[in-house]
C-alpha atoms as a PDB file:
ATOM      1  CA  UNK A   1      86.570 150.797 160.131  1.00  0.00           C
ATOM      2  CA  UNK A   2      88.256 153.641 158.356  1.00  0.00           C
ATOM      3  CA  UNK A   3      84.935 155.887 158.496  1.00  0.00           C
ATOM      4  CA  UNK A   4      84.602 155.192 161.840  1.00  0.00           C
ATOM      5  CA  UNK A   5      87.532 156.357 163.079  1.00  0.00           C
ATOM      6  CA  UNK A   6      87.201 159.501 160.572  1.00  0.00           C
ATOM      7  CA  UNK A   7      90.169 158.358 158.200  1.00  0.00           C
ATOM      8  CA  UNK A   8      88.136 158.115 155.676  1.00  0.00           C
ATOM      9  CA  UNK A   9      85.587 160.760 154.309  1.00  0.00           C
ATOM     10  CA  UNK A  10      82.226 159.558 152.465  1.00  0.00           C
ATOM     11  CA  UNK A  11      83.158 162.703 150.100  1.00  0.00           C
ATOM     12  CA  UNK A  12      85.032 161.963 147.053  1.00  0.00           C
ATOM     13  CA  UNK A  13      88.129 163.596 148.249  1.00  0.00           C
ATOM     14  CA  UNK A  14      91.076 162.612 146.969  1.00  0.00           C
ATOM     15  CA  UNK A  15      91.654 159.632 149.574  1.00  0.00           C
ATOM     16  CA  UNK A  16      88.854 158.408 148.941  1.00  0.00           C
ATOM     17  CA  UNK A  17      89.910 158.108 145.364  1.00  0.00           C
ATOM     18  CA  UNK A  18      92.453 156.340 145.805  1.00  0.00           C
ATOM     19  CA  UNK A  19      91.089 154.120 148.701  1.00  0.00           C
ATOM     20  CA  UNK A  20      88.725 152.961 145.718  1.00  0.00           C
ATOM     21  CA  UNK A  21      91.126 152.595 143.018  1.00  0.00           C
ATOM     22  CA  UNK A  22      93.294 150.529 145.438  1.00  0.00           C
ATOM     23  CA  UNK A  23      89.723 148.474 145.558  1.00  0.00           C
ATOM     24  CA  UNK A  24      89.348 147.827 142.495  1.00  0.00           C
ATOM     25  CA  UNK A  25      93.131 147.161 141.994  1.00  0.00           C
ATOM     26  CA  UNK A  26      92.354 144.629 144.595  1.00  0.00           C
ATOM     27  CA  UNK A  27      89.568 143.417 142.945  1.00  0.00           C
ATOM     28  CA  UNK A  28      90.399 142.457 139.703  1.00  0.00           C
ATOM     29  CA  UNK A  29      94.036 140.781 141.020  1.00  0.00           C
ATOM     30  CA  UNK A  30      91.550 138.139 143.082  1.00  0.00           C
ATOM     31  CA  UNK A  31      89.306 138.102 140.302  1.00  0.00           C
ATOM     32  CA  UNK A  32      91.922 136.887 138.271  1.00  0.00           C
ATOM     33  CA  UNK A  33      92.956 134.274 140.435  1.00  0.00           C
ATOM     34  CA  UNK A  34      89.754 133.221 141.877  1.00  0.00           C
ATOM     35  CA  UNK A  35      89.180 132.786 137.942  1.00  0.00           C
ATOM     36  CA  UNK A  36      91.954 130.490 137.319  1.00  0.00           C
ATOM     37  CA  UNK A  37      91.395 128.389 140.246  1.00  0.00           C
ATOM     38  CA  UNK A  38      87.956 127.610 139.639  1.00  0.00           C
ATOM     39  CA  UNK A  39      88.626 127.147 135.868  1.00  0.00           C
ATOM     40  CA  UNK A  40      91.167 124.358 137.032  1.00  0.00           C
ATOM     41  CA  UNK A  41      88.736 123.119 139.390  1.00  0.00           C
ATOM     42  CA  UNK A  42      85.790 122.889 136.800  1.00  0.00           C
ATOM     43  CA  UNK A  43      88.530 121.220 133.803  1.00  0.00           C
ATOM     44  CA  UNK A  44      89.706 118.751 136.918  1.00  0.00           C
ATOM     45  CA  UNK A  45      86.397 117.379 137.063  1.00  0.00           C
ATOM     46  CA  UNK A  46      85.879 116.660 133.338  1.00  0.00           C
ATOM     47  CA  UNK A  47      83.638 119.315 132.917  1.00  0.00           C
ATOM     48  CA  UNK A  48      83.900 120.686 129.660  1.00  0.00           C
ATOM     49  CA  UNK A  49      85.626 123.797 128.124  1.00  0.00           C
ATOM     50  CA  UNK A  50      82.788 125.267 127.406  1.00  0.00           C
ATOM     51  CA  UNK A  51      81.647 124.542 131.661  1.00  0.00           C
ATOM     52  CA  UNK A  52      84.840 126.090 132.559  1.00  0.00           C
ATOM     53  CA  UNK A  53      84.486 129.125 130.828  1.00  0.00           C
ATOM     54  CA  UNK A  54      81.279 129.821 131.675  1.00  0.00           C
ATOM     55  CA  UNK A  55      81.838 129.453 135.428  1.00  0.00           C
ATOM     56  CA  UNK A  56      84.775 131.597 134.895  1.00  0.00           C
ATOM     57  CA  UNK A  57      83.100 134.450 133.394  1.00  0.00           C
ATOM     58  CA  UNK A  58      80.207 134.238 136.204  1.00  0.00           C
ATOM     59  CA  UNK A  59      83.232 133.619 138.655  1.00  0.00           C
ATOM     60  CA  UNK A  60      84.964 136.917 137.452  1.00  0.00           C
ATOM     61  CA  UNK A  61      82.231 139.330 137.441  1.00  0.00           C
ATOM     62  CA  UNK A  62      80.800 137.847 140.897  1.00  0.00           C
ATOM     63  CA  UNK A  63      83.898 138.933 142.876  1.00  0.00           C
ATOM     64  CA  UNK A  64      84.661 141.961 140.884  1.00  0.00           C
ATOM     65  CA  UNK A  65      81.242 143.015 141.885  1.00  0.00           C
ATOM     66  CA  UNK A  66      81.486 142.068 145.191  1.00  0.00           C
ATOM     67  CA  UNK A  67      84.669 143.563 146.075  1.00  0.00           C
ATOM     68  CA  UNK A  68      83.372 146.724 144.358  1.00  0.00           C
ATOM     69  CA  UNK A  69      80.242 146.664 146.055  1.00  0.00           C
ATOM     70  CA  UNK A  70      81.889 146.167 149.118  1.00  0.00           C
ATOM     71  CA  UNK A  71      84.129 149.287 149.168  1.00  0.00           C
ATOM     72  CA  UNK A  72      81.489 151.867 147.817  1.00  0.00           C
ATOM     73  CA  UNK A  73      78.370 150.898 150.019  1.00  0.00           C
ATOM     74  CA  UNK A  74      79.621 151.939 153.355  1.00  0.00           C
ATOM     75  CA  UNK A  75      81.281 155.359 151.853  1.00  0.00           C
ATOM     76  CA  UNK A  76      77.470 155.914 150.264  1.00  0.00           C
ATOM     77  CA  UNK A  77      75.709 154.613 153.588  1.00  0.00           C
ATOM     78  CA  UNK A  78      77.639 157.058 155.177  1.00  0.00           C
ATOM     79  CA  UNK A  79      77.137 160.089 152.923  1.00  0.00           C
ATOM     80  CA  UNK A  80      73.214 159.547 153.299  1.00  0.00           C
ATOM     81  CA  UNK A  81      73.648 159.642 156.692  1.00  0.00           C
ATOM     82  CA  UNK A  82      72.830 155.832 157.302  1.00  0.00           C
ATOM     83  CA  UNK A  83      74.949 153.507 159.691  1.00  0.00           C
ATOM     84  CA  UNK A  84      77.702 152.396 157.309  1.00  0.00           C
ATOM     85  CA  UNK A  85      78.315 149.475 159.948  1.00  0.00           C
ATOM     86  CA  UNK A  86      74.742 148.129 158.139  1.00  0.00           C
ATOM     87  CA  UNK A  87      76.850 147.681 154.806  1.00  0.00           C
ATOM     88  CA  UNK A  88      78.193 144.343 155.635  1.00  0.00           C
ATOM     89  CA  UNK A  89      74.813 142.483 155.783  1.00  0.00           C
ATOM     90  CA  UNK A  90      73.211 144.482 153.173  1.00  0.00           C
ATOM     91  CA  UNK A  91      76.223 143.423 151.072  1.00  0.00           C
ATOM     92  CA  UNK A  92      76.140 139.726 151.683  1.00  0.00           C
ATOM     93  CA  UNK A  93      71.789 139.734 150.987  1.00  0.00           C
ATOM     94  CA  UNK A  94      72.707 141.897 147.458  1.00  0.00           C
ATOM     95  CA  UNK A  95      75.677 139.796 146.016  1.00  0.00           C
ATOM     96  CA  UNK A  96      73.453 136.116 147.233  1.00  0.00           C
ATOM     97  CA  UNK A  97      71.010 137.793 144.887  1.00  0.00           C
ATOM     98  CA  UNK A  98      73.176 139.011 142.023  1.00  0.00           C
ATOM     99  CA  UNK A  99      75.789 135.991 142.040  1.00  0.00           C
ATOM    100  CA  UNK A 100      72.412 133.787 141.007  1.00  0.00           C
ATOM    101  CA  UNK A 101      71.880 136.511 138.520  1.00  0.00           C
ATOM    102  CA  UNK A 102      75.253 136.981 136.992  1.00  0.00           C
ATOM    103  CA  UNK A 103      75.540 133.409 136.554  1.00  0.00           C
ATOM    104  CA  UNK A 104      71.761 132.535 135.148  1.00  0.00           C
ATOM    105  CA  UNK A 105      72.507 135.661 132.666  1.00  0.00           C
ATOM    106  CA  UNK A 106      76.421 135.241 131.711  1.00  0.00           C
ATOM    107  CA  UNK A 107      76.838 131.377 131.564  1.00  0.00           C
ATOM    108  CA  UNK A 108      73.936 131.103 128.214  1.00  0.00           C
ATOM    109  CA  UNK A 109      75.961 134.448 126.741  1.00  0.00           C
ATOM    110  CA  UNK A 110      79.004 132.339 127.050  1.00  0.00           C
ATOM    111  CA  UNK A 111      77.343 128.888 125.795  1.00  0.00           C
ATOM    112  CA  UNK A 112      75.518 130.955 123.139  1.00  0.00           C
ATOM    113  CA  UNK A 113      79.508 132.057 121.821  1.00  0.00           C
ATOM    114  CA  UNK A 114      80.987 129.025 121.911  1.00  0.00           C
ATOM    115  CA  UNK A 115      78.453 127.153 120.370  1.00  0.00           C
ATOM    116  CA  UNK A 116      78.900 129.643 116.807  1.00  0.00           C
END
Protein backbone atom coordinates (compact mmCIF):
# COMPACT_ATOMS: atom_id res chain seq x y z
CA UNK A 1 0.00 0.00 0.00
CA UNK A 2 2.81 2.24 1.08
CA UNK A 3 4.37 2.31 -2.61
CA UNK A 4 1.27 3.03 -3.91
CA UNK A 5 0.51 5.91 -2.30
CA UNK A 6 4.35 7.05 -2.77
CA UNK A 7 5.29 6.69 1.07
CA UNK A 8 7.50 4.41 0.38
CA UNK A 9 10.42 4.54 -2.23
CA UNK A 10 11.72 1.15 -3.97
CA UNK A 11 15.28 2.99 -3.41
CA UNK A 12 17.13 2.10 -0.40
CA UNK A 13 16.64 5.40 1.20
CA UNK A 14 16.76 5.61 4.55
CA UNK A 15 12.90 4.76 5.14
CA UNK A 16 13.11 2.15 3.43
CA UNK A 17 15.76 0.95 5.79
CA UNK A 18 14.08 1.09 8.43
CA UNK A 19 10.65 -0.04 6.97
CA UNK A 20 12.78 -3.37 6.51
CA UNK A 21 14.49 -3.57 9.71
CA UNK A 22 11.07 -3.01 11.38
CA UNK A 23 10.31 -6.31 9.04
CA UNK A 24 12.52 -8.28 10.11
CA UNK A 25 12.07 -7.08 13.76
CA UNK A 26 8.63 -8.28 13.03
CA UNK A 27 9.69 -11.29 11.72
CA UNK A 28 11.73 -12.96 14.00
CA UNK A 29 9.24 -11.83 17.21
CA UNK A 30 6.41 -14.20 15.26
CA UNK A 31 8.97 -16.54 14.41
CA UNK A 32 9.63 -16.99 17.85
CA UNK A 33 6.27 -17.51 18.86
CA UNK A 34 4.93 -19.32 15.96
CA UNK A 35 8.00 -21.60 17.12
CA UNK A 36 6.89 -22.18 20.55
CA UNK A 37 3.39 -22.81 19.72
CA UNK A 38 3.91 -25.39 17.30
CA UNK A 39 6.68 -26.99 19.47
CA UNK A 40 3.85 -27.32 22.20
CA UNK A 41 1.54 -28.48 19.68
CA UNK A 42 3.93 -31.24 18.23
CA UNK A 43 5.12 -32.37 22.31
CA UNK A 44 1.04 -32.32 23.02
CA UNK A 45 0.60 -34.96 20.64
CA UNK A 46 3.34 -37.34 21.87
CA UNK A 47 5.45 -36.66 19.16
CA UNK A 48 8.85 -36.87 20.12
CA UNK A 49 11.60 -34.30 21.05
CA UNK A 50 13.38 -34.94 18.37
CA UNK A 51 9.63 -34.26 16.05
CA UNK A 52 9.32 -31.10 17.87
CA UNK A 53 12.47 -29.73 17.13
CA UNK A 54 12.57 -30.47 13.82
CA UNK A 55 9.21 -28.88 13.01
CA UNK A 56 10.44 -26.01 14.94
CA UNK A 57 13.47 -25.34 13.05
CA UNK A 58 11.42 -25.78 9.60
CA UNK A 59 8.66 -23.68 11.48
CA UNK A 60 11.24 -20.83 12.22
CA UNK A 61 12.94 -20.40 9.02
CA UNK A 62 9.47 -20.78 7.03
CA UNK A 63 8.03 -17.56 8.53
CA UNK A 64 11.24 -15.74 8.84
CA UNK A 65 11.44 -16.25 5.17
CA UNK A 66 8.16 -15.45 4.47
CA UNK A 67 7.84 -12.34 6.31
CA UNK A 68 11.17 -11.34 4.71
CA UNK A 69 10.15 -12.25 1.42
CA UNK A 70 7.14 -10.50 1.85
CA UNK A 71 8.52 -7.00 2.61
CA UNK A 72 11.40 -6.97 -0.06
CA UNK A 73 9.47 -8.34 -3.20
CA UNK A 74 7.13 -5.52 -3.77
CA UNK A 75 10.03 -2.74 -3.03
CA UNK A 76 12.15 -4.92 -5.87
CA UNK A 77 8.93 -5.39 -8.16
CA UNK A 78 8.71 -1.90 -8.00
CA UNK A 79 12.31 -0.83 -8.67
CA UNK A 80 12.21 -3.06 -11.96
CA UNK A 81 9.41 -1.34 -12.91
CA UNK A 82 6.92 -4.36 -12.46
CA UNK A 83 3.39 -4.03 -10.72
CA UNK A 84 4.38 -4.48 -7.07
CA UNK A 85 0.51 -5.25 -6.49
CA UNK A 86 1.73 -8.83 -8.37
CA UNK A 87 3.95 -9.51 -5.15
CA UNK A 88 1.25 -10.99 -3.11
CA UNK A 89 0.55 -14.04 -5.38
CA UNK A 90 4.01 -14.45 -6.48
CA UNK A 91 4.76 -14.61 -2.73
CA UNK A 92 2.23 -17.17 -1.70
CA UNK A 93 3.38 -19.66 -5.15
CA UNK A 94 7.36 -19.06 -3.81
CA UNK A 95 7.00 -19.75 0.02
CA UNK A 96 4.26 -23.13 -1.00
CA UNK A 97 7.44 -24.09 -2.80
CA UNK A 98 10.19 -23.29 -0.31
CA UNK A 99 8.16 -24.23 3.00
CA UNK A 100 8.24 -28.03 1.30
CA UNK A 101 11.86 -27.30 0.81
CA UNK A 102 12.94 -25.89 4.09
CA UNK A 103 11.29 -28.62 5.79
CA UNK A 104 12.46 -31.78 3.42
CA UNK A 105 16.13 -30.10 3.86
CA UNK A 106 16.17 -28.84 7.71
CA UNK A 107 14.11 -31.59 9.52
CA UNK A 108 17.10 -34.68 8.41
CA UNK A 109 19.89 -31.77 9.48
CA UNK A 110 18.07 -31.68 12.72
CA UNK A 111 17.42 -35.65 13.03
CA UNK A 112 20.99 -36.14 11.73
CA UNK A 113 22.16 -33.85 15.23
CA UNK A 114 20.22 -35.34 17.55
CA UNK A 115 20.79 -38.68 16.65
CA UNK A 116 25.04 -38.09 17.48
Amino acid sequence: RGLATGEVDPRPTQRTRSIVSDELLRAAVLAFILVVAGFVRVVAFDATLADAAAISASLFLIVSTSVVLGTLLPLLLQAAKIDAAHASTTIQVVMDVLGVLITCSVAPLVFGALAT
